[in-house]
Each structure stands twice: as C-alpha cells, then as structure tokens.
Protein backbone atom coordinates (compact mmCIF):
# COMPACT_ATOMS: atom_id res chain seq x y z
CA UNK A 1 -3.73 5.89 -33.67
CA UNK A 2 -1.35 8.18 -35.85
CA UNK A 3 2.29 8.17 -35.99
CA UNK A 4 2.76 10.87 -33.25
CA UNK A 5 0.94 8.93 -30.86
CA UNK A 6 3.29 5.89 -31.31
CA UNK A 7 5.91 7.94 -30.99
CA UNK A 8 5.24 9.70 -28.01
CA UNK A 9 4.26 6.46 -26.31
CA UNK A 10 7.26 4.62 -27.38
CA UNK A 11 9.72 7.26 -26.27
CA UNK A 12 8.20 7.36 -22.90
CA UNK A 13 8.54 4.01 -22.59
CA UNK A 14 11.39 3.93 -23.73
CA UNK A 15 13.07 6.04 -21.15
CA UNK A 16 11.44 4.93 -18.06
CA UNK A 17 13.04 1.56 -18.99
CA UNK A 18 16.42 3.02 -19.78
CA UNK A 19 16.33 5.04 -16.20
CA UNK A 20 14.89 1.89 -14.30
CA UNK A 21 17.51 0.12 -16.03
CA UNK A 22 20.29 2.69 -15.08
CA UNK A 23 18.96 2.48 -11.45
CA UNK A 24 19.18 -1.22 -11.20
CA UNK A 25 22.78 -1.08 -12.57
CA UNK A 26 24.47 1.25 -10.80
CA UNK A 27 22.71 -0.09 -7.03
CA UNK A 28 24.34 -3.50 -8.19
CA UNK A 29 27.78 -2.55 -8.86
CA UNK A 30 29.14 -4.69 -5.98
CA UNK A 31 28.07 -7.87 -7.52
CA UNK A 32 31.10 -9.52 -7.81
CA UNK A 33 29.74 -12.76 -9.91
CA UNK A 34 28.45 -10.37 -12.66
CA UNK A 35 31.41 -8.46 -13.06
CA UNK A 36 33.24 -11.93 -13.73
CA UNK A 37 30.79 -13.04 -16.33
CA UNK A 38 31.46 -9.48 -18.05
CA UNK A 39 35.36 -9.70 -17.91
CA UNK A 40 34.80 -13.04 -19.57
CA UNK A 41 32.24 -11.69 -22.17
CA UNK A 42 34.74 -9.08 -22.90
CA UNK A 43 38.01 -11.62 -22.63
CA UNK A 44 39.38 -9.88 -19.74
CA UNK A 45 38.87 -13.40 -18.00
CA UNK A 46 39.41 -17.17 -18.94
CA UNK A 47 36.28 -19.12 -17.99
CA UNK A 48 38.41 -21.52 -15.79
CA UNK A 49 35.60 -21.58 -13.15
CA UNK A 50 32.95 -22.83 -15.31
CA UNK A 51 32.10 -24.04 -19.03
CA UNK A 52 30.56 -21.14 -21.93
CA UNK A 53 27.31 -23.52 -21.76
CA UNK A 54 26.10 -22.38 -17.75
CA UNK A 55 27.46 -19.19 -18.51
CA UNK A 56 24.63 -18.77 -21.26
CA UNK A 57 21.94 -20.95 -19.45
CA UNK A 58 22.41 -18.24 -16.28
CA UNK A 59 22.14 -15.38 -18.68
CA UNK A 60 19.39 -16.90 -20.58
CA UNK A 61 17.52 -17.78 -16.52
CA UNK A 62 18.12 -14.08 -16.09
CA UNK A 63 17.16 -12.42 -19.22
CA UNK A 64 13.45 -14.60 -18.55
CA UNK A 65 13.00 -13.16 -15.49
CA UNK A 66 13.96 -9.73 -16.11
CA UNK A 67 11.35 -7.73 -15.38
CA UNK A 68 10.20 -8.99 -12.05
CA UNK A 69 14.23 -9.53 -10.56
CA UNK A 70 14.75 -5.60 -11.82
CA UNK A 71 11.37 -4.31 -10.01
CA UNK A 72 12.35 -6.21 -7.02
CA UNK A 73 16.37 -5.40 -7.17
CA UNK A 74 14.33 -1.67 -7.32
CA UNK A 75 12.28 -2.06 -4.69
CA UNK A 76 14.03 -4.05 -2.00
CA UNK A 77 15.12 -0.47 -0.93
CA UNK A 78 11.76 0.51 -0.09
CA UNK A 79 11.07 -1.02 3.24
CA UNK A 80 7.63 1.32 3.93
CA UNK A 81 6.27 -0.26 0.68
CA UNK A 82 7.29 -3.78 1.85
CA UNK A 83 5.32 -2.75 5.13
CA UNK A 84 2.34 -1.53 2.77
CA UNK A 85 1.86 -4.68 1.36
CA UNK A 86 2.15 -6.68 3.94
CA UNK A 87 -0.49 -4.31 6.25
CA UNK A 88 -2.79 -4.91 3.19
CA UNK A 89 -2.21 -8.40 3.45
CA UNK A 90 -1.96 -8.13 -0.60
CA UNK A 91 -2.11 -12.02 -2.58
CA UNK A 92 0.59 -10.39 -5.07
CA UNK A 93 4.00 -9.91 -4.32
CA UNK A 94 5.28 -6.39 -4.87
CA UNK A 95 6.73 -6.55 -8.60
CA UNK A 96 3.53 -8.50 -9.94
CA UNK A 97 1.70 -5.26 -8.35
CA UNK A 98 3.76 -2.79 -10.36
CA UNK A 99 3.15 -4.83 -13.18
CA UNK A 100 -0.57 -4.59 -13.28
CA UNK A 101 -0.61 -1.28 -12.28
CA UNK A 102 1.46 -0.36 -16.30
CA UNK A 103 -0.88 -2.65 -17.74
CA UNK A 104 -3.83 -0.86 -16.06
CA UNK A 105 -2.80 2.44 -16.91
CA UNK A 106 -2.21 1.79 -20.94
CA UNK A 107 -5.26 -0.84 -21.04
CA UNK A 108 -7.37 2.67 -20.17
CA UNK A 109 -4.66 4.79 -22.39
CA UNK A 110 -5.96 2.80 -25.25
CA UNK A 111 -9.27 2.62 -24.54
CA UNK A 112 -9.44 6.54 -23.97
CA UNK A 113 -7.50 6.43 -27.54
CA UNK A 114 -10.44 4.53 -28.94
CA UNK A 115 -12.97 6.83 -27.85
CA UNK A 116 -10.85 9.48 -29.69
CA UNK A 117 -9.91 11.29 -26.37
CA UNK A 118 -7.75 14.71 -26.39
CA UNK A 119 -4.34 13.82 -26.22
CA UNK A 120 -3.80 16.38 -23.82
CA UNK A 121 -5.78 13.60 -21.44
CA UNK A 122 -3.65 10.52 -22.15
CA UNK A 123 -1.14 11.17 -19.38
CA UNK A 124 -4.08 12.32 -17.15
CA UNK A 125 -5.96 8.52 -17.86
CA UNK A 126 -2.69 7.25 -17.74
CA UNK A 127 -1.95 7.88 -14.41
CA UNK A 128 -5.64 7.13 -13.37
CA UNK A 129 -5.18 3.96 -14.49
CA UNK A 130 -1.88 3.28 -13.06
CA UNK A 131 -3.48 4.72 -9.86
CA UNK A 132 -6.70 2.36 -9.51
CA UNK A 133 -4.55 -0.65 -8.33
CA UNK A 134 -3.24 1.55 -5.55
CA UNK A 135 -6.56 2.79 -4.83
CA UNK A 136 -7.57 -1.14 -4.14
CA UNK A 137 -4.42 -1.51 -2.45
CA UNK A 138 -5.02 1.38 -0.09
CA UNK A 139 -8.81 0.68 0.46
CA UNK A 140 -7.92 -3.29 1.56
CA UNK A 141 -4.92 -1.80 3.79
CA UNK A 142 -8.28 0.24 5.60
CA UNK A 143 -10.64 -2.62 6.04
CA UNK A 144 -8.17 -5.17 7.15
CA UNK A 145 -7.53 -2.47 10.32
CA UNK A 146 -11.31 -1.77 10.76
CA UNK A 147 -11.73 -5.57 11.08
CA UNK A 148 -8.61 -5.61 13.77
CA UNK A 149 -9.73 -3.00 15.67
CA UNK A 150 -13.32 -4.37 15.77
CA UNK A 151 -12.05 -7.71 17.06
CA UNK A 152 -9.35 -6.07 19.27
CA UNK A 153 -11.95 -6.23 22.70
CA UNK A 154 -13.23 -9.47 21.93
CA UNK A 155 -9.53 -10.90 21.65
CA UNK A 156 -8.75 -8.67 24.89
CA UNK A 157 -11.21 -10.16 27.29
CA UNK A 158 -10.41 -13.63 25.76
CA UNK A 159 -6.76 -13.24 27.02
CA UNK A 160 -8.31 -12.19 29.84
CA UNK A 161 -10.24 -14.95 30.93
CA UNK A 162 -7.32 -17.46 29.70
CA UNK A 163 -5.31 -16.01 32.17
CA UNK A 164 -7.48 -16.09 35.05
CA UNK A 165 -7.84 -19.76 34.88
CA UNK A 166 -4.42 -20.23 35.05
CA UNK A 167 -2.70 -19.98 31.58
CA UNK A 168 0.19 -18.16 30.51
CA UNK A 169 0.38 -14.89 28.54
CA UNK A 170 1.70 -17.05 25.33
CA UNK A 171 -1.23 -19.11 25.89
CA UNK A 172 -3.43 -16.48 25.50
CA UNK A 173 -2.01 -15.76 22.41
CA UNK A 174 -2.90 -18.92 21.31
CA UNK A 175 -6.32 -19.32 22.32
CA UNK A 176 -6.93 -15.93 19.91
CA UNK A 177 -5.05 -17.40 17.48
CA UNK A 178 -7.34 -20.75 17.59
CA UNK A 179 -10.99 -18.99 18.53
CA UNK A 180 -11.00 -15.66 16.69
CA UNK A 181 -10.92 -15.48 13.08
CA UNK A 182 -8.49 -13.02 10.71
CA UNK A 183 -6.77 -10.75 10.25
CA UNK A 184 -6.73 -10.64 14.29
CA UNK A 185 -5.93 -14.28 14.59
CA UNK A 186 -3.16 -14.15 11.74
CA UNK A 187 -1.05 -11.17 13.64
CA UNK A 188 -1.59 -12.92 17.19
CA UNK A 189 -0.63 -15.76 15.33
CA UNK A 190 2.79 -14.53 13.96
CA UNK A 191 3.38 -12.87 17.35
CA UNK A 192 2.80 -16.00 19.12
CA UNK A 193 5.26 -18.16 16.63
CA UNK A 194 8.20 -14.95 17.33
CA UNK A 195 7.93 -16.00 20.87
CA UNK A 196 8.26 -19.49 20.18
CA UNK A 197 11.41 -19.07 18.23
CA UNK A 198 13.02 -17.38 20.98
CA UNK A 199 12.02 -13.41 20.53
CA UNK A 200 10.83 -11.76 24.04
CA UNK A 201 7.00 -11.52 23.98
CA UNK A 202 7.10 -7.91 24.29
CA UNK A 203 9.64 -7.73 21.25
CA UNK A 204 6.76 -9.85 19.45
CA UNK A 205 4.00 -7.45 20.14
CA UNK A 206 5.97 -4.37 19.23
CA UNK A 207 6.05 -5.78 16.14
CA UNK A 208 2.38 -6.70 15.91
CA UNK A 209 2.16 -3.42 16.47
CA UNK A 210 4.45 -2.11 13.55
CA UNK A 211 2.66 -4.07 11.69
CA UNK A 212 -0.75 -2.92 12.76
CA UNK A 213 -0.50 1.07 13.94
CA UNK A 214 -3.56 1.11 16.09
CA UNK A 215 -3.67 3.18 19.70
CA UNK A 216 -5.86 0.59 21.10
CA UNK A 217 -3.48 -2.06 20.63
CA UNK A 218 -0.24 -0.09 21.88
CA UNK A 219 -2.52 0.32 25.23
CA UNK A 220 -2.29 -3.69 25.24
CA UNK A 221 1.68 -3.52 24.09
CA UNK A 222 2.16 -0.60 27.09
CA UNK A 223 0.66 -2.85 29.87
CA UNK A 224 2.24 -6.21 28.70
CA UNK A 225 5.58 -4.37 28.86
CA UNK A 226 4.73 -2.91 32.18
CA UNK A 227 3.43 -5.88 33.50
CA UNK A 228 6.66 -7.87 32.89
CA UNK A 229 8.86 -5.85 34.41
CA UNK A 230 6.68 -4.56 37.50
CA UNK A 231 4.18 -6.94 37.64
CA UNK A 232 -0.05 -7.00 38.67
CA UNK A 233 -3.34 -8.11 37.66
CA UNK A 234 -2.77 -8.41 33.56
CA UNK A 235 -6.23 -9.72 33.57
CA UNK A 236 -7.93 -6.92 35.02
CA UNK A 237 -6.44 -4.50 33.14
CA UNK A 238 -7.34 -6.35 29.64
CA UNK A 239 -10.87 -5.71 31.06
CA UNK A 240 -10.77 -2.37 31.32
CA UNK A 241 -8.96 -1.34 28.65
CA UNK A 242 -11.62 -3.32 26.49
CA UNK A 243 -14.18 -1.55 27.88
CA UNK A 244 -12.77 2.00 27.28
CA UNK A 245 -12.54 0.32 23.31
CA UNK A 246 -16.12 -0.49 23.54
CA UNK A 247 -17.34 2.84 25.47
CA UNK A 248 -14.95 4.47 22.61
CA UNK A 249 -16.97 2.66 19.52
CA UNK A 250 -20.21 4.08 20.72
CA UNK A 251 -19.20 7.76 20.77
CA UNK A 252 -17.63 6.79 17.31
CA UNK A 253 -20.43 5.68 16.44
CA UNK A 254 -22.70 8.86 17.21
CA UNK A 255 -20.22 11.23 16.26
CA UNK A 256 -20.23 9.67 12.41
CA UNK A 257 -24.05 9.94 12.59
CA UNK A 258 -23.70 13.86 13.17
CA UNK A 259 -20.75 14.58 10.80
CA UNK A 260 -22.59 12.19 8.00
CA UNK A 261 -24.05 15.31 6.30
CA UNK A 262 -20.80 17.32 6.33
CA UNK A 263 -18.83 14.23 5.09
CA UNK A 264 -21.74 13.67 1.77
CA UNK A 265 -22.27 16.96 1.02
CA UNK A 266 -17.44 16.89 0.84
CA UNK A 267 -18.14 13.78 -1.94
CA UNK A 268 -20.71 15.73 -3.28
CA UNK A 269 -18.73 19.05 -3.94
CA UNK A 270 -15.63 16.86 -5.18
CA UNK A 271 -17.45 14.86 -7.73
CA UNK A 272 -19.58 17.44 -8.83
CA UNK A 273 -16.89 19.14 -10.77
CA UNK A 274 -15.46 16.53 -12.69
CA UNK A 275 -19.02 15.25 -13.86
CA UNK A 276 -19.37 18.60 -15.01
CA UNK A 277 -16.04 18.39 -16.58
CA UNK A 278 -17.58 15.44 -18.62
CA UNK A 279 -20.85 15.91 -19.52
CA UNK A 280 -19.50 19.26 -20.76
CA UNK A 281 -16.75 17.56 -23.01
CA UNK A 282 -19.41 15.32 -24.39
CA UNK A 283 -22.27 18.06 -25.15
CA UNK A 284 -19.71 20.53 -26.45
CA UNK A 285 -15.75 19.56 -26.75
CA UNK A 286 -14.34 22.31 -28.98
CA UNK A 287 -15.85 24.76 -25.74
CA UNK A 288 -14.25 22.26 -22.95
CA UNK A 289 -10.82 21.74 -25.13
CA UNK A 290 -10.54 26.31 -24.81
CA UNK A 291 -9.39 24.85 -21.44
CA UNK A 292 -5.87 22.96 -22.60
CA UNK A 293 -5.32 25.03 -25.78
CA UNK A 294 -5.37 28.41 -24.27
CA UNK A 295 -2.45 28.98 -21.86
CA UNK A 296 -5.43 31.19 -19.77
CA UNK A 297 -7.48 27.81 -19.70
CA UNK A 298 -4.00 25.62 -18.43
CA UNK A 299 -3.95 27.90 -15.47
CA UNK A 300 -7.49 27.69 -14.36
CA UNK A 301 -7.20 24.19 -14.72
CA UNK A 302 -4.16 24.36 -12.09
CA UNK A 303 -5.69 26.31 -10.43
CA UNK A 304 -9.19 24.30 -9.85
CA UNK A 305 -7.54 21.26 -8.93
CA UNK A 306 -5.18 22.94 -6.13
CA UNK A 307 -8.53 24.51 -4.60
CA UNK A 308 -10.12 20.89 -5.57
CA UNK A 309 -7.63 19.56 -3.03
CA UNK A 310 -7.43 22.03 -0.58
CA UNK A 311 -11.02 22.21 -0.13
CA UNK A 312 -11.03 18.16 0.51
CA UNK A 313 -8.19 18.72 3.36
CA UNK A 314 -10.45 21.09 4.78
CA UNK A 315 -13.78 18.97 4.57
CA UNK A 316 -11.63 16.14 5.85
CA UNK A 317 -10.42 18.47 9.30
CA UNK A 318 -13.79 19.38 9.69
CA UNK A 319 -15.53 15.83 9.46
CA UNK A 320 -12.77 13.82 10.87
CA UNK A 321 -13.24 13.99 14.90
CA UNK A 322 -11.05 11.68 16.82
CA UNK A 323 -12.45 10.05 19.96
C-alpha cells in the first residue's frame, strides 16, 4: 500500500467522522447537562452541583461508548430504519449493524488492495462491501414475510374455530400465539400483549399490520374493525377469506412456473456482464483499465450501468404478475 493510498483513505475517513460528528452536535444542542459540564470545563461555571471526579468518570463513560451513542443519537431520527430492523427481526441493534457494515466494506477494500486492484475500484468494492450486510438485511426482511404470509390461513381458520366454540377474539389471539410457530406467533403475540395492556384490539392489529405490510392480513384487520362496530359471523368470514389466500397461492404458484424462464434468462443478462467485466480484467487489464483512464471509457461505463438498471426494472415489470 503506498503513501497515496493511506492518504486518500485516511482523509475520507477522516471527514465522514468530522460530518457525523458535526451532525450529532448540532441535533444535541438542547442538552442542557452538557452545556453545564462545558461552562465548567471552560470556568464559566463553579462545579457546586457535583465534585471534578464524576465529572471525569461521565466523560470518561461517554468517550467509551462513543461510537455506538453517536450512531444511535444519528439514527434515532430515522424511524423507517427502526421499522426495517425490526420487520427483519435483525439479532443486532441498529448501530452494531452500521458498524459491521464499515468493517465489511474496508475488510474487502484491503483485500481488493492485496490483489493489487485498480484504485479506480476501491470505492466501487468499498461500497459493495458496505452493501452486503444490507443485502442480508433485506433478504431476511423477505423471508420472514414469505413465512407470515404462508402461515397467515392456517392462523385464520384457527381463530376461526376458537371462536366458534365459544372463545373470545383475544383468545384467538392466543391460541396462535401458543399453536403456531414464528414469526406469525411472535406478531400475534405482541398484538395480543397491546390488548392486554389496555390498547383497543383493532389499534393492536393495525399495528401488526405496520409492522407486517401484507394485503392478506389488512383483509383480517378490515373485518375485525368492521365486525366490532357492526357486528356478524367473524368466524365465517376468517373462512373465507382463508380460502381466497389459499385459492390465491395456487395461481401464484402457476403463474411463477410460466414467468420462471423470463425471470432466469433477467439473472442471466445481469450477471453476464460483470463476469465479462472480470474475466476480461484478469486475461487482459491494461485493455479493461482503457475503460477508467479514457474519459470516452468513464462514459460508457455510465452509461452500461444506467441501461444495466433499466433493463432489470423492465425484466422485473414483465416477470412480476400480481395475483
């Protein structure tokens, strides 16, 4: 690695930590506590309130845990990302996740540095790396809702049947919550613990159903509500509106068995570029590198990966029928 390289990476690392650090400063202006410690630091203020010793033992607490209070003192202003996580049902908190995604992205820097990469590709395998956590992130997010909406009948006719032998809607919470395993039975769970602290069932589901954005379970939300306020068989329309899932699945079903060419030969056509890209690079990389070094070659390059992604939208509207 030669003294460019360090530089470069230090200065942008550098500055995203001076910005982040801005950021954090300027959102937290109404602490009141930590403008008294600084009037004292700077003898504005007598420390009458407290000895020098706990002032340096909270500044020394702080300074330890810098990094994760100033991603989360960040953060706590993103409320979608919040809801990301918790849809994903992620094991690390939100900070931890930021954390691993830096580390990622220079573990694959350096390793690109080994294999004595261009450095017009660092940022590119940068960001790749940075990106792969999100990737996982975004691909657990997807199969916790496949699994929900696969359970979503079963849990419907169970309610069902609980409440034609004689138990309440909250009880039919429960027996989901105690038969059916997760994610299904964790959300019915937390809805069914809302309503025992006091929040309105239908309150409880609407927020099952923030939580979990599927259509088939706003159909359950809509006739709860309804059924509260107007009344009717609950029971019988759990039935049918599982069966309309289950009719639903099966045209899903056959319409992914037609559109499985179309959506094979779209991987197919995405990868097959940046294979090319590769193997190229590796046969011949003073022919590939014409492509950064020329400012002809940096427009192609824009230019290939905007038709790269439109081309995926358009495979995407093409393969993607909803039933």
């Amino acid at each position: 690695m030669d003294t460019t390289t360090i530089i470069m990476l230090s200065a942008g690392a550098g500055v995203t930590a001076l910005i982040a650090a801005v950021f954090y400063i300027v959102n937290d202006l109404g602490n009141t506590k930590a403008e008294d410690r600084l009037a004292i630091m700077t003898g504005q203020k007598t420390a009458d309130g407290g000895s020098p010793g706990v002032l340096k033992k909270e500044m020394i607490q702080e300074g330890v845990a810098g990094i994760g209070g100033l991603l989360n003192g960040v953060l706590r202003r993103f409320h979608n990302l919040k809801m990301l996580f918790e849809q994903a049902d992620s094991p690390i908190r939100i900070d931890q996740f930021l954390i691993v995604c830096g580390v990622t992205g220079v573990i694959m820097t350096a390793v690109a540095m080994i294999g004595r990469s261009p450095k017009a590709l660092l940022p590119i395998v940068f960001m790749m790396g940075f990106g792969c956590p999100w990737c996982w992130l975004l691909f657990r997010r997807s199969r916790r809702f496949k699994r929900f909406e696969g359970q979503l009948p079963d849990a419907m006719e169970l309610i069902g049947r609980a409440l034609r032998s004689g138990h309440s809607l909250a009880s039919g919470l429960s027996v989901v919550v105690d038969e059916m395993p997760d994610p299904i039975s964790q959300e019915f769970h937390r809805a069914y613990e809302e309503q025992n602290l006091g929040i309105p069932i239908e309150r409880a589901l609407k927020n099952m159903l923030k939580r979990i954005p599927n259509m088939d379970l706003k159909f359950f939300v809509t006739a709860v509500a309804i059924q509260r306020q107007s009344g009717g068989d609950l029971a019988e329309i759990l039935d049918k509106i599982s069966h309309i899932i289950r009719e639903r699945f099966k045209i899903l079903g056959q319409v992914k068995a037609l559109t499985g060419e179309g959506r094979i030969s779209g991987i197919v056509l995405m990868a097959l570029p940046v294979a090319l890209f590769f193997a190229v690079y590796y046969l011949n990389p003073e022919y590939i590198m014409l492509l950064f070094t020329e400012p002809l070659g940096r427009k192609m390059i824009f230019v290939a990966a905007f038709l790269q992604i439109l081309g995926a939208i358009v495979i995407k509207k093409i393969v993607a029928i909803k039933v």
